[in-house]
Protein backbone atom coordinates (compact mmCIF):
# COMPACT_ATOMS: atom_id res chain seq x y z
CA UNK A 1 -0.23 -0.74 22.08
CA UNK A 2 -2.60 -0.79 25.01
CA UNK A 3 -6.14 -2.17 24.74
CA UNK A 4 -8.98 -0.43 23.59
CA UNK A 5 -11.39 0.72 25.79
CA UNK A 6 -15.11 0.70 25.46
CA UNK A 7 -15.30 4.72 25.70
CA UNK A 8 -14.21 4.89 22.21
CA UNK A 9 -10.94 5.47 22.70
CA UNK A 10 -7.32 3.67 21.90
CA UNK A 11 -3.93 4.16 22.19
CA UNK A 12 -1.12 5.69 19.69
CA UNK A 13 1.86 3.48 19.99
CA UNK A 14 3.81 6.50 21.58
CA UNK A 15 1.10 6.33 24.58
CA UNK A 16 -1.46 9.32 23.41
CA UNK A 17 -5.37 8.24 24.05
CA UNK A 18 -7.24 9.45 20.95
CA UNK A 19 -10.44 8.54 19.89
CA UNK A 20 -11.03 5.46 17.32
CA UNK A 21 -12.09 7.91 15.13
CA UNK A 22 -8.65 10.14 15.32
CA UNK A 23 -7.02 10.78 11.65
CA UNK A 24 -4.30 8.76 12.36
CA UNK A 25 -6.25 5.28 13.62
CA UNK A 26 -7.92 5.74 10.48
CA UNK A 27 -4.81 5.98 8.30
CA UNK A 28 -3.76 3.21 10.50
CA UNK A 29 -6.98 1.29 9.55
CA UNK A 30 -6.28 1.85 5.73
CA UNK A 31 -2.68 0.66 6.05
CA UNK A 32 -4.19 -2.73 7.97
CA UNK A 33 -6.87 -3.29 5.20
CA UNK A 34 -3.97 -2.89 2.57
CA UNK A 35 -1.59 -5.33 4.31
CA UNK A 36 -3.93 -7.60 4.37
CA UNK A 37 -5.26 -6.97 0.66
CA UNK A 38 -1.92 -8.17 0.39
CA UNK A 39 -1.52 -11.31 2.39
CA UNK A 40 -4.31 -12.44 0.37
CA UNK A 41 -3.16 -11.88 -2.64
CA UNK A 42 0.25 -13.38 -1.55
CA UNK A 43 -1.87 -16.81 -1.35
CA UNK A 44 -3.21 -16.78 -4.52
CA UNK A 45 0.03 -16.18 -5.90
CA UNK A 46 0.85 -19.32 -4.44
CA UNK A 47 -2.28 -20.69 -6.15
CA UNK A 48 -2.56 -19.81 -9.45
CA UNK A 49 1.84 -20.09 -10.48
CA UNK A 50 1.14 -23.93 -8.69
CA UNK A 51 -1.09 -24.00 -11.32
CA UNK A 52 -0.16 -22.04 -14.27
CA UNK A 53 3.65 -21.93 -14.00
CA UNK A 54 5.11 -24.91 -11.71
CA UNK A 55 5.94 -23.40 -8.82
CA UNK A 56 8.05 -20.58 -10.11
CA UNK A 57 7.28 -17.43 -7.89
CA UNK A 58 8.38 -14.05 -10.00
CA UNK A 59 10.06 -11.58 -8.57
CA UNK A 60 7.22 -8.95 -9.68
CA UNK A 61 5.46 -10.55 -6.39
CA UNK A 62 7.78 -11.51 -4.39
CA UNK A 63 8.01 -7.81 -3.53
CA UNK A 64 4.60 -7.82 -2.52
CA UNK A 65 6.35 -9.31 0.95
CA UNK A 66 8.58 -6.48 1.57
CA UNK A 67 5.31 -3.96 0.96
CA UNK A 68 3.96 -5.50 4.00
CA UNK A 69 7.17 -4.59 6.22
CA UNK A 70 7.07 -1.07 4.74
CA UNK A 71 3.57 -0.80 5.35
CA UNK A 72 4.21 -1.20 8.86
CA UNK A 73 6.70 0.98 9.07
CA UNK A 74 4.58 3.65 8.12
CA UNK A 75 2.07 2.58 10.64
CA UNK A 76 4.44 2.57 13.65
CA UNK A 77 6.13 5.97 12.39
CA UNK A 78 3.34 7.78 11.65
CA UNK A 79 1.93 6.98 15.08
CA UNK A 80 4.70 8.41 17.06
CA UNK A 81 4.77 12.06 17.95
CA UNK A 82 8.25 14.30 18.11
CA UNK A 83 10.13 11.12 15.98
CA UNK A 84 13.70 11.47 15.83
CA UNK A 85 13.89 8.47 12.81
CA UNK A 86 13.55 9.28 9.21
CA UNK A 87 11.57 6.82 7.55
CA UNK A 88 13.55 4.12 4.86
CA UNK A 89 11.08 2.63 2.59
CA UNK A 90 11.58 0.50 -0.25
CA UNK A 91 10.14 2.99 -2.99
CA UNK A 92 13.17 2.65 -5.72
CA UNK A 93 12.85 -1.21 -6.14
CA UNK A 94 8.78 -0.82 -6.90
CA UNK A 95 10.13 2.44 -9.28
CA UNK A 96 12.46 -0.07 -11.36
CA UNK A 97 10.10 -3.01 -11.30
CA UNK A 98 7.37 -0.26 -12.82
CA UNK A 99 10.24 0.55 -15.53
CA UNK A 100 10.67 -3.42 -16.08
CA UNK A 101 7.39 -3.97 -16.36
CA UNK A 102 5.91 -1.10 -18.66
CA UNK A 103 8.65 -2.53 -21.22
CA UNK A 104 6.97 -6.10 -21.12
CA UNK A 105 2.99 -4.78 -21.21
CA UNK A 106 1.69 -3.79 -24.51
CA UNK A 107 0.99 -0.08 -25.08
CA UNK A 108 -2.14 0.55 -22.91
CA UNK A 109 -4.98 2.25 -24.88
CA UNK A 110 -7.47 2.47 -22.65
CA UNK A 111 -8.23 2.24 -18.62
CA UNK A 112 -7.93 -1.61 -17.71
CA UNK A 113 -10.66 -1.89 -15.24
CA UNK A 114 -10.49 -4.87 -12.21
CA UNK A 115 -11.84 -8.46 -13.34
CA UNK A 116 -10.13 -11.52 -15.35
CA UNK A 117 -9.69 -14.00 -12.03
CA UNK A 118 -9.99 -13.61 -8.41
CA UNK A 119 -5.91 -12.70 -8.38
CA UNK A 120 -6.40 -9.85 -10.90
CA UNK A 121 -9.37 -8.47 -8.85
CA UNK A 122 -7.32 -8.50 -5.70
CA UNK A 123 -4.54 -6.92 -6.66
CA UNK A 124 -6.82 -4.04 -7.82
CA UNK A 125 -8.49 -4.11 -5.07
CA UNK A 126 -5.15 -3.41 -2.86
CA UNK A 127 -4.66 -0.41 -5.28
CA UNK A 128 -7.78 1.08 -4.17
CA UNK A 129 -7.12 0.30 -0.19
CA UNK A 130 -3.63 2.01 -1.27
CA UNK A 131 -5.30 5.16 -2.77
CA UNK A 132 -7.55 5.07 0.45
CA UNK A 133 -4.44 5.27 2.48
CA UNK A 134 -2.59 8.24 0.70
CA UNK A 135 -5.68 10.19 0.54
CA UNK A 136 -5.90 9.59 4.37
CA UNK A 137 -2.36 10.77 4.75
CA UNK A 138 -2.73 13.87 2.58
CA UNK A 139 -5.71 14.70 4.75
CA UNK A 140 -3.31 13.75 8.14
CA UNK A 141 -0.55 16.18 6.60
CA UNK A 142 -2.85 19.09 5.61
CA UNK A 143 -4.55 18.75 9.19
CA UNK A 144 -1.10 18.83 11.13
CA UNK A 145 1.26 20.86 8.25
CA UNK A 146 -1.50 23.67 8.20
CA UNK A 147 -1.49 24.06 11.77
CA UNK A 148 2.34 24.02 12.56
CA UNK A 149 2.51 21.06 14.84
CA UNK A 150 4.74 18.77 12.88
CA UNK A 151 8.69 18.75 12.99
CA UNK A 152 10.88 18.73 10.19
CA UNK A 153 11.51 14.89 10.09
CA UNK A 154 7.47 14.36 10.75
CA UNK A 155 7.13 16.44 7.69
CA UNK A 156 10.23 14.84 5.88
CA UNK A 157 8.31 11.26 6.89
CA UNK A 158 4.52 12.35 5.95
CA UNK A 159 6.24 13.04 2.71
CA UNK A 160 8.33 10.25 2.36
CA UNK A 161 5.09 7.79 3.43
CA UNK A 162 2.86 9.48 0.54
CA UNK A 163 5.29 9.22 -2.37
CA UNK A 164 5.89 5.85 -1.39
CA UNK A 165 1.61 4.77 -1.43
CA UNK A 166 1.48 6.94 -4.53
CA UNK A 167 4.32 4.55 -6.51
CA UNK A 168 2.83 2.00 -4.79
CA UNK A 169 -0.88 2.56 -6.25
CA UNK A 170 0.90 2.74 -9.67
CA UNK A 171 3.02 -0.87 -9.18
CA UNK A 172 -0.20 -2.24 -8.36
CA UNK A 173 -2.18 -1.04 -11.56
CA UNK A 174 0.71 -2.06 -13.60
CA UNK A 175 1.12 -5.45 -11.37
CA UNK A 176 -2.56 -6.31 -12.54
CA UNK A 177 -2.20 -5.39 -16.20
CA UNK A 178 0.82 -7.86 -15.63
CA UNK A 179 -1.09 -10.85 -14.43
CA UNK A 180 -3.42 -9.81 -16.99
CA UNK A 181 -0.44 -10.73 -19.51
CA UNK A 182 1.20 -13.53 -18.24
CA UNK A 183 -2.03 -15.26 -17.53
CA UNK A 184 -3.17 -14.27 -21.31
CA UNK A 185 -6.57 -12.67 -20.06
CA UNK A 186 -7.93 -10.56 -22.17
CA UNK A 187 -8.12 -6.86 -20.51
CA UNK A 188 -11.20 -5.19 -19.28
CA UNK A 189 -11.28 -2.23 -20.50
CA UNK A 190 -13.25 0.95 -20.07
């Protein structure tokens, strides 16, 4: 990407000058916020099981890893204009990890809301940057869809990008009800 200039404007990685406030940068800008939601939460991971369960990492966030790669995928794809690639994301591992994990929570009664410890509040926190992001893209696809300028595999991609953030919203609410449970917190609840 070329550097910004102080006119406003930056660069698309596939060359086009838009403005900083152009639909994609900002879905670009949600997708940044998110990965990094992310990092942090990927140290206090490293934190609190040092703490609470001797080092053992579980696989419920070691994913949180490969969500970062996939995130920028998204960035880099949705940036480029006439792209030839379908997008590969990673959206059937978070599907069966939302299976595994609905069978270990208890029956949920009532909306859990964000608190319990600083990890808990985090990862909710990335599931709101994550809802931020798809409800960027929707706007990006009913802005380009609606006015014909997309190709089939931009379409197929747009698509692809927003299931994907929309499982992903879910593994995160479920991730937090999780660490909620292993870390026997009582849930918030509304």
């Amino acid at each position: 990407m070329k550097n910004d200039y102080p006119d406003g404007t930056t660069y698309l990685s596939n060359g086009a000058k838009v403005p900083k406030n152009n639909i994609i940068i900002k879905f670009i800008g949600e997708l940044d916020e998110l990965s990094a939601e992310i990092g942090y939460i990927n140290t206090l991971i490293y934190k609190y099981f040092v703490k609470y369960n001797n080092y053992v990492i579980h696989k419920y966030f070691n994913i949180l890893y490969d969500i970062q790669k996939d995130i920028h995928k998204q960035e880099k794809i949705i940036q480029e204009a006439n792209c030839t690639d379908k997008i590969i994301l990673n959206t059937s591992i978070i599907q069966q990890y939302l299976k595994e994990l609905s069978n270990i929570l208890p029956q949920q009664c009532k909306f859990v809301l964000s608190g319990g410890n600083i990890l808990i509040a985090s990862i909710f926190k990335a599931r709101a940057k994550c809802r931020a992001a798809e409800r960027r893209l929707v706007s990006i696809n009913y802005y380009y869809y609606n006015s014909e300028k997309l190709t089939p595999n931009e379409i197929f991609n747009i698509g692809t990008c927003m299931n994907y953030i929309n499982i992903l919203s879910d593994y995160f609410y479920v991730l937090a009800r999780y660490t909620y449970f292993i870390f026997d917190i009582e849930e918030i609840v509304s």
